[in-house]
N, C-alpha and C. Protein backbone atom coordinates (compact mmCIF):
# COMPACT_ATOMS: atom_id res chain seq x y z
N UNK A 1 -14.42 -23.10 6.12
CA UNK A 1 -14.90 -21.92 5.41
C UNK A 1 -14.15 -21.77 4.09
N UNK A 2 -15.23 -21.51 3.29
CA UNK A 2 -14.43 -21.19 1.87
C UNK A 2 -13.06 -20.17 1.84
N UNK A 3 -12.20 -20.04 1.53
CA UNK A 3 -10.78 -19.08 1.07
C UNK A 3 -10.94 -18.62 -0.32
N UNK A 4 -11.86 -16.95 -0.07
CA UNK A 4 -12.12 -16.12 -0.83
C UNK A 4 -10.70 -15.37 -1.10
N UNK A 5 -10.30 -14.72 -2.12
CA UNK A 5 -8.84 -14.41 -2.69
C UNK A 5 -9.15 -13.20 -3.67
N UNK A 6 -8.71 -12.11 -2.99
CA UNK A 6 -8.65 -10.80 -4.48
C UNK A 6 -7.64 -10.72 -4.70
N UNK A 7 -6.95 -10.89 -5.63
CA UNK A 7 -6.43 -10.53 -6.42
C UNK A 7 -5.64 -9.27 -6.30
N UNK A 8 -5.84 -7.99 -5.94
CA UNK A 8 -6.02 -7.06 -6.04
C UNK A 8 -5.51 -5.88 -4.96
N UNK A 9 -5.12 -5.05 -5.47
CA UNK A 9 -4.62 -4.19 -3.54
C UNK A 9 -5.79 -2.70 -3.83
N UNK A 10 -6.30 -2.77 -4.81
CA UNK A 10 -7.66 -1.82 -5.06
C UNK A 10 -8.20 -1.23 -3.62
N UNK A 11 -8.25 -0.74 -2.80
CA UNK A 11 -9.01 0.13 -2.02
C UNK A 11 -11.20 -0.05 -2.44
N UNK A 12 -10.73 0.51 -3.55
CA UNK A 12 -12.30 0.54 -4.17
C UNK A 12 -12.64 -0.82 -4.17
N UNK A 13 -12.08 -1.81 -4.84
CA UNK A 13 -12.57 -3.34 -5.04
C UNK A 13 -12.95 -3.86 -3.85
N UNK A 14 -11.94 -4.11 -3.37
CA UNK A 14 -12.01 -4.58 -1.32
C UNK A 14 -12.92 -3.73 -0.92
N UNK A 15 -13.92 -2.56 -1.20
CA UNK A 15 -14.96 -1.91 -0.30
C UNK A 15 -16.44 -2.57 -1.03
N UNK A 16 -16.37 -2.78 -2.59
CA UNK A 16 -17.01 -3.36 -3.11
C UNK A 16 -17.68 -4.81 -2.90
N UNK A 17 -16.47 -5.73 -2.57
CA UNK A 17 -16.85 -7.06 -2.09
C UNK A 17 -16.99 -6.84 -0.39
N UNK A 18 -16.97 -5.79 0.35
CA UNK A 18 -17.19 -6.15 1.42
C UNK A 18 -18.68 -5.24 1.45
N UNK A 19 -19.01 -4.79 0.59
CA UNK A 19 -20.38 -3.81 0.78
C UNK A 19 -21.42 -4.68 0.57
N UNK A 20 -21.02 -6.12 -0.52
CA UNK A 20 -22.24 -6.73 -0.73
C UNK A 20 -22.30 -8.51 0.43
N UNK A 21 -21.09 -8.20 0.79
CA UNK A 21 -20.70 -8.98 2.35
C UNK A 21 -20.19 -10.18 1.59
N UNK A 22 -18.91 -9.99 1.12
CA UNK A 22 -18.51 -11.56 0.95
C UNK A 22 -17.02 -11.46 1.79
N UNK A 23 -17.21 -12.46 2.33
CA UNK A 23 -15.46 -12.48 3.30
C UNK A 23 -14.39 -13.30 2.36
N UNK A 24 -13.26 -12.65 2.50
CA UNK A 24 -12.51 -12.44 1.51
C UNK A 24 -11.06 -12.14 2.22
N UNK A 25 -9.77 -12.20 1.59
CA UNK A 25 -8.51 -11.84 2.28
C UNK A 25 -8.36 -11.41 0.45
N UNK A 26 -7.04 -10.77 0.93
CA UNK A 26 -6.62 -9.93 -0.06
C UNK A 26 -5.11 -10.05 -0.02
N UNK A 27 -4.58 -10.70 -1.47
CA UNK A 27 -3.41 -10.87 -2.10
C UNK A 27 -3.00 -10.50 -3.29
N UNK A 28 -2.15 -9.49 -3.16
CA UNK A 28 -1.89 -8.67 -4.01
C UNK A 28 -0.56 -9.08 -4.89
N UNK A 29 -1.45 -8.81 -6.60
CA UNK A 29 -0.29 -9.21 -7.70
C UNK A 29 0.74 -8.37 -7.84
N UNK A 30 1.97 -9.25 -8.20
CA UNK A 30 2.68 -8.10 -8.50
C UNK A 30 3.45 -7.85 -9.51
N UNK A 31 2.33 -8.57 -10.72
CA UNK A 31 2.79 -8.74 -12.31
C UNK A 31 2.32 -6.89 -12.68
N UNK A 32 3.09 -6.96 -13.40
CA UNK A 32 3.06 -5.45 -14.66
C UNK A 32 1.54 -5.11 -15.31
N UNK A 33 1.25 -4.03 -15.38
CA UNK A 33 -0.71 -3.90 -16.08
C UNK A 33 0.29 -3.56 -17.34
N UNK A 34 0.92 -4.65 -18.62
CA UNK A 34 1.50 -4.06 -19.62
C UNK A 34 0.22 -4.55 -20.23
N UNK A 35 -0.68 -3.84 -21.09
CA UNK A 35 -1.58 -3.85 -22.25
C UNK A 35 -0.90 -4.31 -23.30
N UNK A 36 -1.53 -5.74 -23.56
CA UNK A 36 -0.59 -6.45 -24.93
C UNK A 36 -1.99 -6.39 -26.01
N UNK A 37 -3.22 -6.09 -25.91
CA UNK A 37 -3.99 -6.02 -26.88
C UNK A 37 -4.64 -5.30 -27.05
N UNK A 38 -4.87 -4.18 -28.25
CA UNK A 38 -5.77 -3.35 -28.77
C UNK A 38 -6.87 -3.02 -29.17
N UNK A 39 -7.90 -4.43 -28.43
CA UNK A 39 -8.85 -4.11 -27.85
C UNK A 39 -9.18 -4.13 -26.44
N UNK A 40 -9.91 -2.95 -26.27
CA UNK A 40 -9.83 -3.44 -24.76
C UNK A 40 -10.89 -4.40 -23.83
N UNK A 41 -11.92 -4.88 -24.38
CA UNK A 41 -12.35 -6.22 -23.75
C UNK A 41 -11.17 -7.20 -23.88
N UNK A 42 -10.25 -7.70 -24.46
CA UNK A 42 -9.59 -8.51 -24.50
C UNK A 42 -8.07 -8.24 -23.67
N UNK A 43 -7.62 -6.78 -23.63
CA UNK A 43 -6.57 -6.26 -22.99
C UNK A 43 -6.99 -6.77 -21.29
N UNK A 44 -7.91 -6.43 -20.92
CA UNK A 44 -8.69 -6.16 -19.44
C UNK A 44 -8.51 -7.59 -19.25
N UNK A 45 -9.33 -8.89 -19.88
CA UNK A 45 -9.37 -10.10 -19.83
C UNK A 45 -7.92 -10.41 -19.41
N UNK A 46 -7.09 -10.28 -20.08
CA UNK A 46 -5.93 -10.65 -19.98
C UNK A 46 -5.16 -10.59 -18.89
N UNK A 47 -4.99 -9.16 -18.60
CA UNK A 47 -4.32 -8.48 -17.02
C UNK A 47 -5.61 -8.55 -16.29
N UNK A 48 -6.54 -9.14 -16.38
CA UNK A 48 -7.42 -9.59 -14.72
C UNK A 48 -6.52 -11.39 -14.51
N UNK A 49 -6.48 -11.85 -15.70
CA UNK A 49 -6.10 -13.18 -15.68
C UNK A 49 -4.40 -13.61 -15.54
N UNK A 50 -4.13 -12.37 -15.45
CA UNK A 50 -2.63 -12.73 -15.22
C UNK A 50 -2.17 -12.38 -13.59
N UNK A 51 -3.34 -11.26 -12.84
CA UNK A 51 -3.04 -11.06 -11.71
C UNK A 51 -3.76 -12.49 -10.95
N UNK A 52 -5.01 -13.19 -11.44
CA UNK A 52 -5.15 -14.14 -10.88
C UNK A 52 -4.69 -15.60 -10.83
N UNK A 53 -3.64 -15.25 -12.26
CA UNK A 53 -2.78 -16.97 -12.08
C UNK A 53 -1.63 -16.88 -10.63
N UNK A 54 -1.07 -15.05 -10.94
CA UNK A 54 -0.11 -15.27 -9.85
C UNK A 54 -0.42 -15.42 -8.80
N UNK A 55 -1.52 -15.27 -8.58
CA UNK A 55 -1.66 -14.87 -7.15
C UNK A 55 -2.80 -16.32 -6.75
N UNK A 56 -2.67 -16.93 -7.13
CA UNK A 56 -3.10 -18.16 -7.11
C UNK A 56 -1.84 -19.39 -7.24
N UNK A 57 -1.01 -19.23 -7.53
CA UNK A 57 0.31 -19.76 -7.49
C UNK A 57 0.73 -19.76 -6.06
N UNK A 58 1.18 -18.39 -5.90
CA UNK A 58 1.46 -17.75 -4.24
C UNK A 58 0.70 -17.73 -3.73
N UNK A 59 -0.75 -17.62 -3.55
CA UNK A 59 -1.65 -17.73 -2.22
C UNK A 59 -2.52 -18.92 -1.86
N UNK A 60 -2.48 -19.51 -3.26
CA UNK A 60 -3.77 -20.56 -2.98
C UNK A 60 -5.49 -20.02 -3.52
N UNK A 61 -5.67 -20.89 -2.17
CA UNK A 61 -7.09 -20.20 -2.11
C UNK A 61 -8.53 -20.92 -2.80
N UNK A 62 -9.99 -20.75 -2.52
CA UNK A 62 -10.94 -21.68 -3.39
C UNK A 62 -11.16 -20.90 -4.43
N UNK A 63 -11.41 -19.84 -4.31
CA UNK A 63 -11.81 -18.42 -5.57
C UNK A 63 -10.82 -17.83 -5.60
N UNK A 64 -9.97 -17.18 -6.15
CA UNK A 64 -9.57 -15.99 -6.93
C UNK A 64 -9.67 -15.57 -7.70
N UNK A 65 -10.12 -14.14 -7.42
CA UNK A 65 -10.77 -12.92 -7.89
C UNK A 65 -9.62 -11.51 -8.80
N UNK A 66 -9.11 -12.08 -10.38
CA UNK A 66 -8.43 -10.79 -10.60
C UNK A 66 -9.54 -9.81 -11.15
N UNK A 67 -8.92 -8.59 -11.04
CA UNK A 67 -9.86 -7.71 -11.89
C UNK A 67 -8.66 -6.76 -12.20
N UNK A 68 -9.53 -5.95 -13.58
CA UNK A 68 -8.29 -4.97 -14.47
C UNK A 68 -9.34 -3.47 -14.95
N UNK A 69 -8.99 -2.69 -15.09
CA UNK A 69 -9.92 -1.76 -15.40
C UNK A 69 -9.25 -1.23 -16.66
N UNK A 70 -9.81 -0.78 -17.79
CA UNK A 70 -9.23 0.53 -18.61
C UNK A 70 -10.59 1.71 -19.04
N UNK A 71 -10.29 2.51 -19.24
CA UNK A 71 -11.09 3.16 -19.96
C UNK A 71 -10.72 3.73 -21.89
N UNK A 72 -11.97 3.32 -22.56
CA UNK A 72 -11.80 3.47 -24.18
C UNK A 72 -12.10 4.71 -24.38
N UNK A 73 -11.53 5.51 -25.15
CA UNK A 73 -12.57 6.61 -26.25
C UNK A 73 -11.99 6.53 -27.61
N UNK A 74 -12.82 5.75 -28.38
CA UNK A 74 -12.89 5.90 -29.44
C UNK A 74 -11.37 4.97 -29.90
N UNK A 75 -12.08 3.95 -29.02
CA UNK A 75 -10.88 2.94 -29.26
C UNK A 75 -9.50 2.74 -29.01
N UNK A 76 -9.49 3.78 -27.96
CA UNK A 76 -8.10 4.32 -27.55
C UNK A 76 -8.09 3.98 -26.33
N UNK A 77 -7.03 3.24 -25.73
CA UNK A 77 -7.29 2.48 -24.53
C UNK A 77 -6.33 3.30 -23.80
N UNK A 78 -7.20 4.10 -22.47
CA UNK A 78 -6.55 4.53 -21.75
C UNK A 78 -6.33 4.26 -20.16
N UNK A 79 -5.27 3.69 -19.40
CA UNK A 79 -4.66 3.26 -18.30
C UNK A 79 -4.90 3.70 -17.40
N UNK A 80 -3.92 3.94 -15.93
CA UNK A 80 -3.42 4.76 -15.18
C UNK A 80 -2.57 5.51 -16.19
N UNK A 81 -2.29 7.13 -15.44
CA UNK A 81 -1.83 8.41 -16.40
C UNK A 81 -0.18 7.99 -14.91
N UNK A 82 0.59 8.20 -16.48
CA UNK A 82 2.14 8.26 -15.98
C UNK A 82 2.36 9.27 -14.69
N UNK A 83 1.79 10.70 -15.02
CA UNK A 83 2.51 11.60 -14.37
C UNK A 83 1.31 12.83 -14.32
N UNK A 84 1.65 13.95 -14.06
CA UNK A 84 0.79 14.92 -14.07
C UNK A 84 0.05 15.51 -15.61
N UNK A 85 0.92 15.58 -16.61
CA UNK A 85 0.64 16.12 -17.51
C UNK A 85 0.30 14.85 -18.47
N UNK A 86 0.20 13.70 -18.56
CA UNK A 86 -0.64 12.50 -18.94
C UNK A 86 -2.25 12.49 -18.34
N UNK A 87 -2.56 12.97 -16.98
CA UNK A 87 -3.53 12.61 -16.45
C UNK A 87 -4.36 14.07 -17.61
N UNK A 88 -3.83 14.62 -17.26
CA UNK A 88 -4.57 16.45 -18.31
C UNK A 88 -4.56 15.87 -19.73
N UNK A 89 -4.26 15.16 -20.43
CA UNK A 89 -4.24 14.59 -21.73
C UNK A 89 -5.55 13.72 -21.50
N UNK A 90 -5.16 12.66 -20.22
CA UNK A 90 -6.66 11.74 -20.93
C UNK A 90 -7.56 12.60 -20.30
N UNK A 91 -7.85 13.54 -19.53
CA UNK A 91 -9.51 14.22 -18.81
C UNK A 91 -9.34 15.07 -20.92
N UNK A 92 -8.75 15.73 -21.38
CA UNK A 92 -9.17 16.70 -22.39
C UNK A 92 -9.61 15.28 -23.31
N UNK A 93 -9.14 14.37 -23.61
CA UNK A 93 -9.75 13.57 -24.47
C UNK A 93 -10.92 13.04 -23.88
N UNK A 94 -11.65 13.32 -22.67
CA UNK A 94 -13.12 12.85 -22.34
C UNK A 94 -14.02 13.68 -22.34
N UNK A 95 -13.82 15.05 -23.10
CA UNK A 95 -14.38 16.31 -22.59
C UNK A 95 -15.29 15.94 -23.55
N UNK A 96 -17.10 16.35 -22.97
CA UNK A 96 -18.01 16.62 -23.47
C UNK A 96 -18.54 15.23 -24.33
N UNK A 97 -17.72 14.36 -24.13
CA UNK A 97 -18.69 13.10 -25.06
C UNK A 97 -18.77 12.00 -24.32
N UNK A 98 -18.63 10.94 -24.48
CA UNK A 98 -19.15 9.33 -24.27
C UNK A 98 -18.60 8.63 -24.02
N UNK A 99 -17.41 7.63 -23.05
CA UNK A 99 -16.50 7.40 -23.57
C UNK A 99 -17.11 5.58 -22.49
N UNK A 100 -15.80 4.64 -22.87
CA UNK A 100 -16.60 3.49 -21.82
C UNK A 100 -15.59 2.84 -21.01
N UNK A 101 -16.17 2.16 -20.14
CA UNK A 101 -15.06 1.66 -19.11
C UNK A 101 -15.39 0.08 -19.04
N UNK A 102 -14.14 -0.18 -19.02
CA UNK A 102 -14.40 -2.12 -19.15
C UNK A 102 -13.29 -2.72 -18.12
N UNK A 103 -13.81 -3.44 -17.34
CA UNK A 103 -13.54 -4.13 -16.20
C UNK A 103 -13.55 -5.50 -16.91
N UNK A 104 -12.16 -6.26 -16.88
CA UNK A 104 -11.86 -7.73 -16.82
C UNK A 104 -12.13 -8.06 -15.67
N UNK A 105 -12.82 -9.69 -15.48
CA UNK A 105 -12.63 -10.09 -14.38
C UNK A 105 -12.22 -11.39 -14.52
N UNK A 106 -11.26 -11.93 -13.79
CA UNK A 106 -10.81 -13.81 -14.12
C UNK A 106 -10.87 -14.40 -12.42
N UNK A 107 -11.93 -15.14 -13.04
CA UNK A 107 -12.35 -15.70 -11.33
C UNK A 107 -11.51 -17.60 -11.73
N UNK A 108 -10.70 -18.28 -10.93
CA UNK A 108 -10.29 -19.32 -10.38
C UNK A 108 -10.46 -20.08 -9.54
N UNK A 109 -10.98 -20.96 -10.17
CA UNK A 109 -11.84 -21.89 -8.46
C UNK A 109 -10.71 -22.97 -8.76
N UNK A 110 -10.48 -23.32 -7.32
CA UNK A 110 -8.80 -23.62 -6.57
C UNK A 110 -9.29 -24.95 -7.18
N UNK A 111 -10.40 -25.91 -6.30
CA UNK A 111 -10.51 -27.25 -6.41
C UNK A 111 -10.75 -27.66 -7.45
N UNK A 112 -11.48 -27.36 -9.05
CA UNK A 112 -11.62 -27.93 -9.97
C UNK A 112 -10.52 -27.44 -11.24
N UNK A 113 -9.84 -25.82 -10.56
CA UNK A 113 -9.14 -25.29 -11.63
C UNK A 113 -9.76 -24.73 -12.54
N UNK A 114 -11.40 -25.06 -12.37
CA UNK A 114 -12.03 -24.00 -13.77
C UNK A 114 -11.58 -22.60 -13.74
N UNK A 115 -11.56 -21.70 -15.10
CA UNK A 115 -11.40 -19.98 -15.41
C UNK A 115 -12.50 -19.67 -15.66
N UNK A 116 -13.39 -18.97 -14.85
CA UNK A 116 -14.43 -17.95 -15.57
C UNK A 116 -13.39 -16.45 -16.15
N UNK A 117 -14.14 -16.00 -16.58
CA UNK A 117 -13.83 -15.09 -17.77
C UNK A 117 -14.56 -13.74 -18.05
N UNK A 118 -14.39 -12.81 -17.92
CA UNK A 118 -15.60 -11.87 -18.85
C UNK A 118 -15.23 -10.54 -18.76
N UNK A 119 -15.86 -9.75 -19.55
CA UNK A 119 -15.58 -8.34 -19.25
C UNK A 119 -16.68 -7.68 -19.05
N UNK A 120 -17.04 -6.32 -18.37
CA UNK A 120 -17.96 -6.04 -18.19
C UNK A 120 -17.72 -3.97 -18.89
N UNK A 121 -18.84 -3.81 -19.35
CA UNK A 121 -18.73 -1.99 -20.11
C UNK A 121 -19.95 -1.59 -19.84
N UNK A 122 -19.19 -0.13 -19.81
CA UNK A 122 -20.63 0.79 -18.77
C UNK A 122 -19.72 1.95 -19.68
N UNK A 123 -20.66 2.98 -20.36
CA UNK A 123 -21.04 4.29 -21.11
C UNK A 123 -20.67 5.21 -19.92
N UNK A 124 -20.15 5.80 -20.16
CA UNK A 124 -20.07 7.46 -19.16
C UNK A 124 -20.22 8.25 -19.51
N UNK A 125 -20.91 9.25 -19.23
CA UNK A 125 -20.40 11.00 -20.78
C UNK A 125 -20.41 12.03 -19.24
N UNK A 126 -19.45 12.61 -19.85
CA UNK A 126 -18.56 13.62 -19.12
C UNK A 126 -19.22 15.23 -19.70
N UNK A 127 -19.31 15.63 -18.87
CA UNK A 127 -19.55 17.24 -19.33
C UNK A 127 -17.80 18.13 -19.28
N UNK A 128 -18.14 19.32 -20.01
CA UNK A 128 -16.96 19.73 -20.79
C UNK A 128 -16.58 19.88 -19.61
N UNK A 129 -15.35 20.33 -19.49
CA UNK A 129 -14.45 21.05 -18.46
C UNK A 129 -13.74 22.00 -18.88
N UNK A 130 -13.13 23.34 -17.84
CA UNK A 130 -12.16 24.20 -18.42
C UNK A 130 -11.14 23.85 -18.02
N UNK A 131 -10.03 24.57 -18.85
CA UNK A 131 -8.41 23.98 -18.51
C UNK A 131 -8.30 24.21 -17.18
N UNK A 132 -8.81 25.14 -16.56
CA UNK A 132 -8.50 25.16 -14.97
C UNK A 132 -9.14 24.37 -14.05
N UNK A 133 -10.21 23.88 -14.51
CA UNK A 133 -11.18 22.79 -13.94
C UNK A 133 -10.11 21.35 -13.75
N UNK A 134 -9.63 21.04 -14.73
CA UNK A 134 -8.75 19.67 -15.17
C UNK A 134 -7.75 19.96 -14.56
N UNK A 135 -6.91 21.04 -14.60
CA UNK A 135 -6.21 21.59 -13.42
C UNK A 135 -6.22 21.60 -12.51
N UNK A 136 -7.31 21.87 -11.72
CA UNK A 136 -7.53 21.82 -10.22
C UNK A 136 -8.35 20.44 -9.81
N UNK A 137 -9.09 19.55 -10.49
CA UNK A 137 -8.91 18.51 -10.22
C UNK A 137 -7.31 17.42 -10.22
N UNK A 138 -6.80 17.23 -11.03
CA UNK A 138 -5.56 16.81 -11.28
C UNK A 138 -4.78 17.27 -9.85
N UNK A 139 -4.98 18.47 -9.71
CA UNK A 139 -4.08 19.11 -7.85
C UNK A 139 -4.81 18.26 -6.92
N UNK A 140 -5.90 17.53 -7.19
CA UNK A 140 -6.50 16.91 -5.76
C UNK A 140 -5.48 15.46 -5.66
N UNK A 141 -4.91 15.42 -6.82
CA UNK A 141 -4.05 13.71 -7.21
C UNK A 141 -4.78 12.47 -6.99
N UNK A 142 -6.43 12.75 -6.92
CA UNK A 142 -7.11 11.72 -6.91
C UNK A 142 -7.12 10.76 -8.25
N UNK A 143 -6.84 11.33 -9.92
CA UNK A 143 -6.75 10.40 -10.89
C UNK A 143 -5.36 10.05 -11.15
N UNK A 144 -4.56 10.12 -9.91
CA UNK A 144 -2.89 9.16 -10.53
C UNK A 144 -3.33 7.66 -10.37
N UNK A 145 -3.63 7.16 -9.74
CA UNK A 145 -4.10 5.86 -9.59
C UNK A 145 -5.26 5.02 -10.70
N UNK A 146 -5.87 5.91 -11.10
CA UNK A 146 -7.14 5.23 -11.64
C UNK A 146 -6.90 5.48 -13.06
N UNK A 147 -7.70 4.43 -14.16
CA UNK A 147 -7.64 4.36 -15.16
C UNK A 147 -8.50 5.63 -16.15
N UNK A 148 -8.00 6.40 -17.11
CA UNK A 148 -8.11 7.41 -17.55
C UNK A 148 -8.83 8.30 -16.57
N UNK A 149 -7.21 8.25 -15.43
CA UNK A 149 -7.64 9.30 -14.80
C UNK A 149 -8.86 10.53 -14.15
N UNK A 150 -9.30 9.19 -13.97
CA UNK A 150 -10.65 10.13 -12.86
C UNK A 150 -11.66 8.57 -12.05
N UNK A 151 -12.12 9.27 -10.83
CA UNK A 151 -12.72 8.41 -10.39
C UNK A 151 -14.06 8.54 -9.84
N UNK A 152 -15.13 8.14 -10.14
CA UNK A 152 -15.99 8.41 -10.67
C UNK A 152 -16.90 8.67 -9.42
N UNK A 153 -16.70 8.42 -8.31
CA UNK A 153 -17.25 8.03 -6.81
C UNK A 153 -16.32 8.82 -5.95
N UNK A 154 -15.52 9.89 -6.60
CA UNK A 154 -14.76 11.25 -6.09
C UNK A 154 -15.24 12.55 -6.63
N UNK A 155 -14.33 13.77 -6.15
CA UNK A 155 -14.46 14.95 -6.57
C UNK A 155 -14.71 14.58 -8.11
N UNK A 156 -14.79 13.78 -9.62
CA UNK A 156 -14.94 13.97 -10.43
C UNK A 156 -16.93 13.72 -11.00
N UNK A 157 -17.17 13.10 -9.67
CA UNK A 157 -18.41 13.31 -9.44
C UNK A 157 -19.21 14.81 -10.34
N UNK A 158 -18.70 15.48 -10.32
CA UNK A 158 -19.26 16.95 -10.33
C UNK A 158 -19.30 17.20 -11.33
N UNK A 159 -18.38 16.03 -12.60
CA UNK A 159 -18.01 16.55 -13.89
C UNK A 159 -19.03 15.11 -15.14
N UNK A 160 -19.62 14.23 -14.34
CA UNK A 160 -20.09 12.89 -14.86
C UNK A 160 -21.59 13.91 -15.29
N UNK A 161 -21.86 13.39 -16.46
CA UNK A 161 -22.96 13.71 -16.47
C UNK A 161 -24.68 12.28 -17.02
N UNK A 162 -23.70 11.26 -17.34
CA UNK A 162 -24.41 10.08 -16.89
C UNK A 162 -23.91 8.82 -17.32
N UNK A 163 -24.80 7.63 -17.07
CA UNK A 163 -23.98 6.59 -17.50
C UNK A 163 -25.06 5.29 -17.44
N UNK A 164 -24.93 4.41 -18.60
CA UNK A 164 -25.33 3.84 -19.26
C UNK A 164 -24.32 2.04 -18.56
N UNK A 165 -24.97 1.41 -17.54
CA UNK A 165 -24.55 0.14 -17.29
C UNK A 165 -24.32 -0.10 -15.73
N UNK A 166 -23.49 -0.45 -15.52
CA UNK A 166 -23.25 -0.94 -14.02
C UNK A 166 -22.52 0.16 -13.58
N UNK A 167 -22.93 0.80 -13.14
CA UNK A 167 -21.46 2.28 -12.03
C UNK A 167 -20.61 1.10 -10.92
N UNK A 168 -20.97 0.22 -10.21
CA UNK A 168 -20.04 -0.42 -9.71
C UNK A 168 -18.79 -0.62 -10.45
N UNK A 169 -19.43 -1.55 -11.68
CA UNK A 169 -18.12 -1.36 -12.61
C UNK A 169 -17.11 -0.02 -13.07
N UNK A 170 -17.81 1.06 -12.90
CA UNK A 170 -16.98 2.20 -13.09
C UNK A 170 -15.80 2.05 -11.85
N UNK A 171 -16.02 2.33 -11.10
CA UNK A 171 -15.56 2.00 -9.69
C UNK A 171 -14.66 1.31 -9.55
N UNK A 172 -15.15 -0.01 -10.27
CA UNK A 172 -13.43 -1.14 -10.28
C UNK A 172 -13.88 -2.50 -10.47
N UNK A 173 -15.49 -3.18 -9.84
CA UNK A 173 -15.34 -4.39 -10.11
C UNK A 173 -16.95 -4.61 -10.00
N UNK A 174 -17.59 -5.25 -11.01
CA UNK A 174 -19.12 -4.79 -11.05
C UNK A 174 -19.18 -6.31 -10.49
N UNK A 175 -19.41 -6.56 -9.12
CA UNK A 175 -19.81 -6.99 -7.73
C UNK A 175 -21.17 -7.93 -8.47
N UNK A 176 -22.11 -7.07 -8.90
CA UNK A 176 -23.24 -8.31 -9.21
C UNK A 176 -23.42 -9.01 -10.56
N UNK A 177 -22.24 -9.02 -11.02
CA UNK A 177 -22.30 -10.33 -12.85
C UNK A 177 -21.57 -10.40 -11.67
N UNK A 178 -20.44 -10.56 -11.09
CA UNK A 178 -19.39 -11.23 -10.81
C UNK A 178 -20.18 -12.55 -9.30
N UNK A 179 -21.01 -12.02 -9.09
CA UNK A 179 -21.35 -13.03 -8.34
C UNK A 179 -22.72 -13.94 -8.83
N UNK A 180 -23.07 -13.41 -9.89
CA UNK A 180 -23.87 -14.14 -10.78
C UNK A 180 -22.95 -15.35 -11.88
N UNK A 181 -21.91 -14.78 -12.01
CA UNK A 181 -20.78 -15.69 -13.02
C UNK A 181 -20.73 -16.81 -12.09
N UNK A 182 -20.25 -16.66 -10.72
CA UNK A 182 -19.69 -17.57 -9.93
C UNK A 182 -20.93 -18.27 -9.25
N UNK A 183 -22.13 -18.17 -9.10
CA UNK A 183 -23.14 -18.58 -8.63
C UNK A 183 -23.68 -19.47 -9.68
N UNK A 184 -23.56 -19.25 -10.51
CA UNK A 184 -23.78 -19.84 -11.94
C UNK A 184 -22.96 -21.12 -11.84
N UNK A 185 -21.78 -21.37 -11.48
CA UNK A 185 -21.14 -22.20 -11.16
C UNK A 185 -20.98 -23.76 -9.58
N UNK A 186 -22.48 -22.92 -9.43
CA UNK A 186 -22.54 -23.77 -8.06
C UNK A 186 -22.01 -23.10 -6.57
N UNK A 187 -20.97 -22.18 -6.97
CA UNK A 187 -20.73 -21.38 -5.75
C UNK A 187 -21.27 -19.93 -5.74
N UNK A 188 -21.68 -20.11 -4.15
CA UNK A 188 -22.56 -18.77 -3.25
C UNK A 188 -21.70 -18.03 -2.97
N UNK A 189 -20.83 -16.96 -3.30
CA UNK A 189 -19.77 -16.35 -2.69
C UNK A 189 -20.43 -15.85 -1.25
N UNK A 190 -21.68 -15.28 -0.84
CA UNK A 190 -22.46 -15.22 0.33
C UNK A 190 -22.83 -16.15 1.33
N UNK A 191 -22.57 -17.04 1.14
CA UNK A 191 -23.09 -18.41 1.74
C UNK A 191 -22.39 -19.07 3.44
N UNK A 192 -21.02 -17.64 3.46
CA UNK A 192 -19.82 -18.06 4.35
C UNK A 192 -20.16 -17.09 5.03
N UNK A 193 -21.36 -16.24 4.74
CA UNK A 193 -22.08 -15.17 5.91
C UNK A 193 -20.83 -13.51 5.17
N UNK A 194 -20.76 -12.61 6.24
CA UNK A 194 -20.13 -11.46 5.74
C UNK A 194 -19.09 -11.32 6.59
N UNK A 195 -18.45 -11.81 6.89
CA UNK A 195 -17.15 -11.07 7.44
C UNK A 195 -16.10 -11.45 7.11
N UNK A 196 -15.39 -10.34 6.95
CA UNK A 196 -14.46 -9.87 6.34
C UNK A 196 -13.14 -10.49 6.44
N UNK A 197 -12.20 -11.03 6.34
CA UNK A 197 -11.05 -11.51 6.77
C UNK A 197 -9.91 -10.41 6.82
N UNK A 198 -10.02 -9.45 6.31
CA UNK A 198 -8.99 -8.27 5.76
C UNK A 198 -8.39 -8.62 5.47
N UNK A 199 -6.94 -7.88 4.95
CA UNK A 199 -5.42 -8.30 4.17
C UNK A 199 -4.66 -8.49 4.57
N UNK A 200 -3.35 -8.74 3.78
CA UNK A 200 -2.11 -9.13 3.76
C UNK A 200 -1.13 -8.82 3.11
């Protein structure tokens, strides 16, 4: 059986590849998300491809799967939020407009060593919020983890008002280019049936 490999200790990602049934184990990087470039298709590229060299070093494997998320507004690349009063900075800079989310993904196939590559962007627009709104979301501590702070398939649900591309990709890892990239390549990530291997 093929040795499917994420990259990744994502919660969301690992529900993603197991929703569209690819079996998979999960090895988690444990390089730094330091953003060395100021754009962010190319930032994302980078830290998907640096969690999948390591973890392809240390685990092996036929595929490995990194992925990186940020969210832009207006060219401003925003992360995971440090602390409490970072996460209230990036929700007021999303209030009421457009902003986009770009998912790196660096897929590694073990036996030939090829890198696929790519990034994927999806439009969001947010309806306004009040300071106590951003407030009392922020108290749920659902956006410490996620990139400009909010997650889109949670309580911030209530505040999206639409979106323009793949919502998987909002989420963490847009599941169908990524298995179109790699299918493209001769490999079925489906082909080993659906079950799951879980983590490690």
């Amino acid at each position: 059986m093929r040795k499917v490999i994420l990259a990744s200790g994502s919660p969301r990602r690992k529900e993603l590849l197991e929703q569209i049934g690819v079996s998979f184990e999960v090895c988690r990087s444990g390089s730094e998300e330091v953003i060395a470039s100021p754009v962010p298709s190319e930032a994302v590229k980078e830290l998907s491809a640096r969690k999948a060299r390591e973890v392809a070093a240390a685990c092996g494997g036929d595929v490995i799967i990194g992925a990186d998320t940020v969210v832009a507004v207006e060219g401003q690349i925003l992360g995971k939020p440090k602390d409490r009063d970072d996460a209230l900075r990036m929700l007021a800079l999303l209030q009421g407009r457009e902003h986009e989310v770009i998912t790196g993904v660096t897929v590694i196939l073990g036996a030939s060593g090829k890198t696929i590559s790519f990034a994927e962007t999806t439009k969001v627009r947010v309806y306004s919020m009040t300071k106590a709104q951003m407030e009392r979301y922020v108290d749920t501590r659902e956006p410490m983890d996620k990139a400009g702070a909010y997650g889109i398939q949670g309580f911030f649900a209530a505040y999206v008002s639409g979106i323009e591309g793949d919502y998987n990709n909002v989420v963490g890892l847009p599941v169908g280019r990524l298995y179109q990239e790699v299918l493209a390549e001769g490999i079925d990530l489906l082909a080993d049936g659906t079950r799951n291997e879980g983590g490690r």
